[in-house]
PDB file of N, CA and C in Angstrom:
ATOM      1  N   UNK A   1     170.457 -67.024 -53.114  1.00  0.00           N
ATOM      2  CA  UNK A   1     169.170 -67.531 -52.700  1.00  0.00           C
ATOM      3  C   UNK A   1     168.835 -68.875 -53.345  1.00  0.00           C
ATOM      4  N   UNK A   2     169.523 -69.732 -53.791  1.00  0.00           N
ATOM      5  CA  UNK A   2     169.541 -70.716 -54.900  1.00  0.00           C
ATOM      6  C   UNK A   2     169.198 -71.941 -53.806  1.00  0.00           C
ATOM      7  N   UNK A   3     170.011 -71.941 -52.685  1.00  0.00           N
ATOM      8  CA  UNK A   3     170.004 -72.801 -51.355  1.00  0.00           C
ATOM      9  C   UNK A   3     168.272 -72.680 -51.198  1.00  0.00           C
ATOM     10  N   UNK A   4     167.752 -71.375 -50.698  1.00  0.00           N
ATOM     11  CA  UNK A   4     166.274 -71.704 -50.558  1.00  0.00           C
ATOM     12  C   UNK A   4     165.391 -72.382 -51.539  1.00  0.00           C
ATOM     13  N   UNK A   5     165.506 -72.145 -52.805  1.00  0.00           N
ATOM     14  CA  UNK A   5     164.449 -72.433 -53.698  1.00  0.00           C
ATOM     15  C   UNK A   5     165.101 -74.423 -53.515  1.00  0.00           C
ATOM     16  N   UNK A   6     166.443 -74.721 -53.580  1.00  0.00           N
ATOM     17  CA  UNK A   6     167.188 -75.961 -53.858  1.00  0.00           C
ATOM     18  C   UNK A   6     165.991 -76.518 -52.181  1.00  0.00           C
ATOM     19  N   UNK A   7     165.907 -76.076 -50.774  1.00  0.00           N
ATOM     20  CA  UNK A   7     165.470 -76.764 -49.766  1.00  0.00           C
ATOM     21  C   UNK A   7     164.094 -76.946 -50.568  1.00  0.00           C
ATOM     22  N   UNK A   8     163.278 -75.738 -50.538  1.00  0.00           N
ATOM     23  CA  UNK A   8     162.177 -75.749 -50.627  1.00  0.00           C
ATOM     24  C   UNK A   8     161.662 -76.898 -51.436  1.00  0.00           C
ATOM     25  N   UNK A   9     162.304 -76.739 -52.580  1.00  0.00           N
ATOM     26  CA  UNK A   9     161.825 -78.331 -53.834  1.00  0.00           C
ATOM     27  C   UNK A   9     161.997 -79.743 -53.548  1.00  0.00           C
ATOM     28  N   UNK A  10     163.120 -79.765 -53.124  1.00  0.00           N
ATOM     29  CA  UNK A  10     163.791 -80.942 -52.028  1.00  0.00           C
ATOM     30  C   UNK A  10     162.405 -81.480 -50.793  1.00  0.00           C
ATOM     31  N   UNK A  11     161.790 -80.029 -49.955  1.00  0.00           N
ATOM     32  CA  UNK A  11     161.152 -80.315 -49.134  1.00  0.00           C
ATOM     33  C   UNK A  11     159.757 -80.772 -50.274  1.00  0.00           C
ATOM     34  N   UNK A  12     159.329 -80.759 -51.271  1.00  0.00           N
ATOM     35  CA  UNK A  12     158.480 -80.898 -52.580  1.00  0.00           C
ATOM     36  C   UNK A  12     157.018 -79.932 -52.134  1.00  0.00           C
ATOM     37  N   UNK A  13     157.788 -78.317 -51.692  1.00  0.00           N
ATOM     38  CA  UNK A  13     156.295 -77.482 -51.371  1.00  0.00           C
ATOM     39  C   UNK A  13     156.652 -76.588 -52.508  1.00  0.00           C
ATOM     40  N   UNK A  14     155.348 -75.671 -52.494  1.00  0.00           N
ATOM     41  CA  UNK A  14     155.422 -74.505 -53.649  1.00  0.00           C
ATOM     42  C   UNK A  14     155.944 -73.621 -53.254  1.00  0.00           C
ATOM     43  N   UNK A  15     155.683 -72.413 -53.646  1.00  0.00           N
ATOM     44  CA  UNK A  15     155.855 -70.920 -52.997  1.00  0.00           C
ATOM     45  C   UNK A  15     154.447 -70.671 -52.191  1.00  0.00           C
ATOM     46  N   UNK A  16     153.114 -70.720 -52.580  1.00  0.00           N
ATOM     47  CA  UNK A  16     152.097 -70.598 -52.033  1.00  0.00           C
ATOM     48  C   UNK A  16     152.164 -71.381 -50.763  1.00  0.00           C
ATOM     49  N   UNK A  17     152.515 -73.353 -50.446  1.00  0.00           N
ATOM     50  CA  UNK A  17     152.684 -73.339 -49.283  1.00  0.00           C
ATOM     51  C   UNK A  17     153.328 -72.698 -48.296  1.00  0.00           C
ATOM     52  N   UNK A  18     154.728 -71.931 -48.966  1.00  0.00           N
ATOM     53  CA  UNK A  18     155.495 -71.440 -48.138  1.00  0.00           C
ATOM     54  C   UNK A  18     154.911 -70.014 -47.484  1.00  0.00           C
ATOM     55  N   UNK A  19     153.602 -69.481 -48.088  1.00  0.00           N
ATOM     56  CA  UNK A  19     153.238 -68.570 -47.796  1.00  0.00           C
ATOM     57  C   UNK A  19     152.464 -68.329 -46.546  1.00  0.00           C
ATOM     58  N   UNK A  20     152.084 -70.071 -46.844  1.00  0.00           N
ATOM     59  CA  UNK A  20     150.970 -70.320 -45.137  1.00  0.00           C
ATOM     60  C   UNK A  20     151.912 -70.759 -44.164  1.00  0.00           C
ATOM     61  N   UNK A  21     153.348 -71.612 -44.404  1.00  0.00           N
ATOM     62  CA  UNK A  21     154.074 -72.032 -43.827  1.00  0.00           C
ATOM     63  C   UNK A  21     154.850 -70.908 -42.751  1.00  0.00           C
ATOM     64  N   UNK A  22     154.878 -69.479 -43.462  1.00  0.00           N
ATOM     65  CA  UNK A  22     155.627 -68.922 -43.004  1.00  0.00           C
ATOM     66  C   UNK A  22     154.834 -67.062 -42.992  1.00  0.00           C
ATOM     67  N   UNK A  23     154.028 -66.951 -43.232  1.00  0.00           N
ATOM     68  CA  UNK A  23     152.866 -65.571 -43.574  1.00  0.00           C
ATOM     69  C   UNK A  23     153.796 -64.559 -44.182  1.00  0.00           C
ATOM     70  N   UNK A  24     154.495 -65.340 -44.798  1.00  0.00           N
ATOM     71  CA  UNK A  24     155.717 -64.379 -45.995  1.00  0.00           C
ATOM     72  C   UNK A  24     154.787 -64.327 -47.177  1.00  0.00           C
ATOM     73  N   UNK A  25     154.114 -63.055 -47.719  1.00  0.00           N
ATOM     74  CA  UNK A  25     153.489 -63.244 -48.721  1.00  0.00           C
ATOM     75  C   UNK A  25     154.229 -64.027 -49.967  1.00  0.00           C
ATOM     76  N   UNK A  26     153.491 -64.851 -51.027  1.00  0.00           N
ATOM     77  CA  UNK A  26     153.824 -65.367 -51.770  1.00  0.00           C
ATOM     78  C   UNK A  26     155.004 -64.313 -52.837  1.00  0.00           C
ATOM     79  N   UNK A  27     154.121 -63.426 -53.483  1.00  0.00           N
ATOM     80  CA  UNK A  27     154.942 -62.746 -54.373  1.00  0.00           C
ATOM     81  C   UNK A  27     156.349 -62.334 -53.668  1.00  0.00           C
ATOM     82  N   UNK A  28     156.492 -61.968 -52.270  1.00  0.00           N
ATOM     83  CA  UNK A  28     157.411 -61.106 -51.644  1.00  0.00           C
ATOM     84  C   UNK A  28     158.196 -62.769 -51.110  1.00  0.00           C
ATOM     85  N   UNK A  29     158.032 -63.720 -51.164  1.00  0.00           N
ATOM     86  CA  UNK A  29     158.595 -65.149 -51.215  1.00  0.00           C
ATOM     87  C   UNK A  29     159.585 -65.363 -52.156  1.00  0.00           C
ATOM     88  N   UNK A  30     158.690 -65.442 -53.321  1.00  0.00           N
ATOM     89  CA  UNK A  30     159.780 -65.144 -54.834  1.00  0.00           C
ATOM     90  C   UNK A  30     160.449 -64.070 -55.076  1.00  0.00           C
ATOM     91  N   UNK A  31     160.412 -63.405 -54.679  1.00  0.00           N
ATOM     92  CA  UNK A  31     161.605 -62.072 -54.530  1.00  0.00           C
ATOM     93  C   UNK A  31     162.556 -62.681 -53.806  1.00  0.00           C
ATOM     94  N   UNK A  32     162.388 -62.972 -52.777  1.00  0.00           N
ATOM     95  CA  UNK A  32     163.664 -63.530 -51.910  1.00  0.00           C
ATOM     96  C   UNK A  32     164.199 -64.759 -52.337  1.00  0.00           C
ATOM     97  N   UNK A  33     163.552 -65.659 -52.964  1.00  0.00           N
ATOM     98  CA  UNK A  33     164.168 -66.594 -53.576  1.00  0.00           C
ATOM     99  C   UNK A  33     164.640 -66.316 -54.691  1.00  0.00           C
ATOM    100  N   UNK A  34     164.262 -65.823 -55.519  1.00  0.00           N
ATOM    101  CA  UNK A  34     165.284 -65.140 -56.861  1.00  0.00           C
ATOM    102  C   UNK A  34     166.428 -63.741 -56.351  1.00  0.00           C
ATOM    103  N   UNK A  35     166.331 -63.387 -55.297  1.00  0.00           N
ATOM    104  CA  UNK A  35     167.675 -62.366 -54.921  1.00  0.00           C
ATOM    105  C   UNK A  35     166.761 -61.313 -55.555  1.00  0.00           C
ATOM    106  N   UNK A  36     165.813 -60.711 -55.271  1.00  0.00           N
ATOM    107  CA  UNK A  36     165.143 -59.628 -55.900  1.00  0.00           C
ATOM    108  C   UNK A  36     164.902 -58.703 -54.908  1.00  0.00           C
ATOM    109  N   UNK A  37     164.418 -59.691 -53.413  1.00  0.00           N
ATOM    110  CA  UNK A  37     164.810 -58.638 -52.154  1.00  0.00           C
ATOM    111  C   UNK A  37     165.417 -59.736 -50.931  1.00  0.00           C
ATOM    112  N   UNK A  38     166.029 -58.846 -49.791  1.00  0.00           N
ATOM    113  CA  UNK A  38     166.369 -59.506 -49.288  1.00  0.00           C
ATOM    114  C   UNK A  38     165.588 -59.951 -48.172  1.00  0.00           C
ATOM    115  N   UNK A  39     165.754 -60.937 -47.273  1.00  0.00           N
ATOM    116  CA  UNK A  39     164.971 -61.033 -46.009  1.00  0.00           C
ATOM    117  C   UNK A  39     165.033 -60.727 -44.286  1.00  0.00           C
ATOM    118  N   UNK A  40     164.168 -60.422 -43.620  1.00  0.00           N
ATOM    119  CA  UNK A  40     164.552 -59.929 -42.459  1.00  0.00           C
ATOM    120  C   UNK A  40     165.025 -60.980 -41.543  1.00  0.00           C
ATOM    121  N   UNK A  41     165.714 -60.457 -40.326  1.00  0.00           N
ATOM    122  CA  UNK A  41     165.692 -61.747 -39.225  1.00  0.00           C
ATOM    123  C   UNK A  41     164.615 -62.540 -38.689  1.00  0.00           C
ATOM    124  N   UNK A  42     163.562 -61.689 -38.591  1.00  0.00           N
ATOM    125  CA  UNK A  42     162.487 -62.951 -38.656  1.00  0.00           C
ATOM    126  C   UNK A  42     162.111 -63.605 -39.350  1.00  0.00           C
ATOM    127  N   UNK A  43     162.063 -63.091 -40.778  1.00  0.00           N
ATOM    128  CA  UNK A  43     161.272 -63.776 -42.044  1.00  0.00           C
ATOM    129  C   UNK A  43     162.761 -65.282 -42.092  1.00  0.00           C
ATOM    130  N   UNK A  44     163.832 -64.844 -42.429  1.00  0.00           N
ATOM    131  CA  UNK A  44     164.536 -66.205 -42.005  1.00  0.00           C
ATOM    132  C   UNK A  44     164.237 -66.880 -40.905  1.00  0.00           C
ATOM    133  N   UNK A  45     163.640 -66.632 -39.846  1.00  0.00           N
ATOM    134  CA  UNK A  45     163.983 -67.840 -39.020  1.00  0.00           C
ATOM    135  C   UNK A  45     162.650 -68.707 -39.198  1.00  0.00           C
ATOM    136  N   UNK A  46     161.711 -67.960 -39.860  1.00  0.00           N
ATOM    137  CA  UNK A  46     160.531 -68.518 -39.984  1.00  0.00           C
ATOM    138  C   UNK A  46     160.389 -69.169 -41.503  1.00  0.00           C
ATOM    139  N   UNK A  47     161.534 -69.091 -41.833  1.00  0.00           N
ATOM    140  CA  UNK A  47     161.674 -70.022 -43.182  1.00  0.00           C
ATOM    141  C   UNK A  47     162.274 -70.859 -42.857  1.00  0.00           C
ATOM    142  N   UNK A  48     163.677 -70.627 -41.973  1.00  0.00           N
ATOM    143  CA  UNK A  48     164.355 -71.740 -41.172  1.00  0.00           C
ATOM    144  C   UNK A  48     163.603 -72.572 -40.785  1.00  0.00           C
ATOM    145  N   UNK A  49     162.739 -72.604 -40.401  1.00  0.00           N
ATOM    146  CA  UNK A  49     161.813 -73.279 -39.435  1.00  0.00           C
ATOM    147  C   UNK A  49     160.694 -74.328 -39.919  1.00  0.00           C
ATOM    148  N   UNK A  50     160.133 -73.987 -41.378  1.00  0.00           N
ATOM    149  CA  UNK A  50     159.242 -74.025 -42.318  1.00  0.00           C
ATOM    150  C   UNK A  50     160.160 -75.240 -42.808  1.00  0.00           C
ATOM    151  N   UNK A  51     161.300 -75.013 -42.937  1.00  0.00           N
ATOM    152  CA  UNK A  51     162.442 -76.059 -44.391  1.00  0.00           C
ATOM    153  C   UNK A  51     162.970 -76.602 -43.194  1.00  0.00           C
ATOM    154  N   UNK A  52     163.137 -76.592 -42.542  1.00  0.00           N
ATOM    155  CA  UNK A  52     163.649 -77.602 -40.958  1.00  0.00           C
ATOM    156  C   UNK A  52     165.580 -77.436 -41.388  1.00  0.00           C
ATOM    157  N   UNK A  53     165.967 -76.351 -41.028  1.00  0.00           N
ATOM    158  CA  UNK A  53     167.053 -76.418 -42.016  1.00  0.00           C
ATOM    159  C   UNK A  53     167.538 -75.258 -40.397  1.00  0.00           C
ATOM    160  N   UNK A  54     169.234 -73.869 -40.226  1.00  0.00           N
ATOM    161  CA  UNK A  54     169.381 -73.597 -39.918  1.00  0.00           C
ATOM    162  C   UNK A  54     169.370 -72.063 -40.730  1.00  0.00           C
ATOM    163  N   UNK A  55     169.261 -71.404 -40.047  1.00  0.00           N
ATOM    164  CA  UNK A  55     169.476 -69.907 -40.896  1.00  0.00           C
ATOM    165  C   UNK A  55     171.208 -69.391 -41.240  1.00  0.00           C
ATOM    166  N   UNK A  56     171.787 -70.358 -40.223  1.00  0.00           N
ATOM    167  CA  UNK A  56     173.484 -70.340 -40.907  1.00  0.00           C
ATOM    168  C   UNK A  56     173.034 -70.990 -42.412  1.00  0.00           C
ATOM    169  N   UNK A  57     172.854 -72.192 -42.644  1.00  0.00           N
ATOM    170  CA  UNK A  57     172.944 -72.992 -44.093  1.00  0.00           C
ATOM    171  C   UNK A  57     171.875 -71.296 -44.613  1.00  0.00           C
ATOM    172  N   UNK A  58     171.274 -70.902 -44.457  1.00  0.00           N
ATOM    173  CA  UNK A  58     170.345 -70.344 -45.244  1.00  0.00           C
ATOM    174  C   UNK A  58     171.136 -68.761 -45.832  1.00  0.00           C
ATOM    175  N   UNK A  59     171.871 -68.350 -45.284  1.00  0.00           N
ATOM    176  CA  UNK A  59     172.955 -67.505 -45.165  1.00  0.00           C
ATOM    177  C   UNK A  59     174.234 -68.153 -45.900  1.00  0.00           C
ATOM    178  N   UNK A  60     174.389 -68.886 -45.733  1.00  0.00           N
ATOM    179  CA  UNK A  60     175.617 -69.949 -46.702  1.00  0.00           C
ATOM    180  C   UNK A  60     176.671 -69.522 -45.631  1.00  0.00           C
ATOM    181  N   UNK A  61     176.671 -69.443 -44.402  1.00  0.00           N
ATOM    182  CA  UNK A  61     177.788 -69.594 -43.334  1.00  0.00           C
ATOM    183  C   UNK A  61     178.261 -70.731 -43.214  1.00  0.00           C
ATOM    184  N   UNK A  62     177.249 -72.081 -43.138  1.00  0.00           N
ATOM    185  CA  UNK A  62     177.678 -73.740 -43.521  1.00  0.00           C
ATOM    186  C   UNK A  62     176.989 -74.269 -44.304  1.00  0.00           C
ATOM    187  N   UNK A  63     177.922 -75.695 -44.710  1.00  0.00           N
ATOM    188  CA  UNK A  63     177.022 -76.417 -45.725  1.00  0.00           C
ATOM    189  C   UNK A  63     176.178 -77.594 -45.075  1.00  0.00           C
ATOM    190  N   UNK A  64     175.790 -77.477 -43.874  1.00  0.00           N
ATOM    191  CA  UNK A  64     174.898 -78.276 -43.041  1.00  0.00           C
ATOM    192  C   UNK A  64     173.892 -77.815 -43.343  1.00  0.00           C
ATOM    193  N   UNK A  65     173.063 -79.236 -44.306  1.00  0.00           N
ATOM    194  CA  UNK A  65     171.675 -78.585 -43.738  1.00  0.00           C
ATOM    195  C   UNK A  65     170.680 -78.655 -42.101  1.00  0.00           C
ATOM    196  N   UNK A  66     171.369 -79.414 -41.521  1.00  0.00           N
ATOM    197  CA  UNK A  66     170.955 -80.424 -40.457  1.00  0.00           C
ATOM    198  C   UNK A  66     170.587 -79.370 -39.494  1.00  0.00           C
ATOM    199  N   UNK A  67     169.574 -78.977 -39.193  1.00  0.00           N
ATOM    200  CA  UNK A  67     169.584 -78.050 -38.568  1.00  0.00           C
ATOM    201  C   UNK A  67     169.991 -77.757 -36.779  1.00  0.00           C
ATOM    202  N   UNK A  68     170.527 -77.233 -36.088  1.00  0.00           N
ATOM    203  CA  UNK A  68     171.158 -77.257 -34.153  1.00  0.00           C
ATOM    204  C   UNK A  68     169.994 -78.158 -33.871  1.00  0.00           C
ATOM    205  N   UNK A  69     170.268 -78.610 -32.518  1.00  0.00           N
ATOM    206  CA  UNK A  69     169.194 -78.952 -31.851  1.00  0.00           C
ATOM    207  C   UNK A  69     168.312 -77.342 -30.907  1.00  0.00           C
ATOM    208  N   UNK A  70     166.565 -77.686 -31.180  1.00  0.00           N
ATOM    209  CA  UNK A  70     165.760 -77.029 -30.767  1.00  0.00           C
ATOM    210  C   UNK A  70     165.813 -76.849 -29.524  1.00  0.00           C
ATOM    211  N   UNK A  71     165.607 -75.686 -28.549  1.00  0.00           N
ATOM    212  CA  UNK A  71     164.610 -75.899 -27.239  1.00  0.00           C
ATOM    213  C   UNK A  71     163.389 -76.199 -27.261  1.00  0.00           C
ATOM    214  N   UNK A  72     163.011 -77.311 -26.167  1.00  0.00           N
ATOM    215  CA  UNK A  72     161.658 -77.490 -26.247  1.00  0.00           C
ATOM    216  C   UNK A  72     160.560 -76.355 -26.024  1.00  0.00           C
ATOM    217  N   UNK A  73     159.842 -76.022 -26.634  1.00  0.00           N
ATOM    218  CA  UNK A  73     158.668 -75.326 -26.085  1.00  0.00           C
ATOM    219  C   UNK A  73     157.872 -75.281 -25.096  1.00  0.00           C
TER     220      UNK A  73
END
């Protein structure tokens, strides 16, 4: 989980933004960033999404952070 906390600081937010960023409670935020619990498929993609990053890099499948290209909405 070293990759998330490494985006997140990089992106220069807290854990509390990430809480509004993503309605991942804060405390249950830092669990997943210290490897204390793990996260669901949604809660990644909505962190994916938050750090503009891919949920492969977030998984450590690649070392891209660059995230695919989106569909438009």
């Amino acid at each position: 989980m070293s990759r998330l906390k490494e985006l997140r600081k990089e992106r220069g937010l807290t854990q509390l933004q990430m809480q509004f960023l993503t309605g991942i409670d804060q405390s249950d935020y830092s669990k997943i960033e210290n490897g204390k619990r793990y996260y669901t498929f949604e809660q990644c993609k909505r962190i994916a999404l938050a750090l503009d990053t891919s949920m492969d890099y977030l998984a450590e499948l690649t070392d891209e952070k660059v995230p695919y290209p989106r569909k438009e909405k």
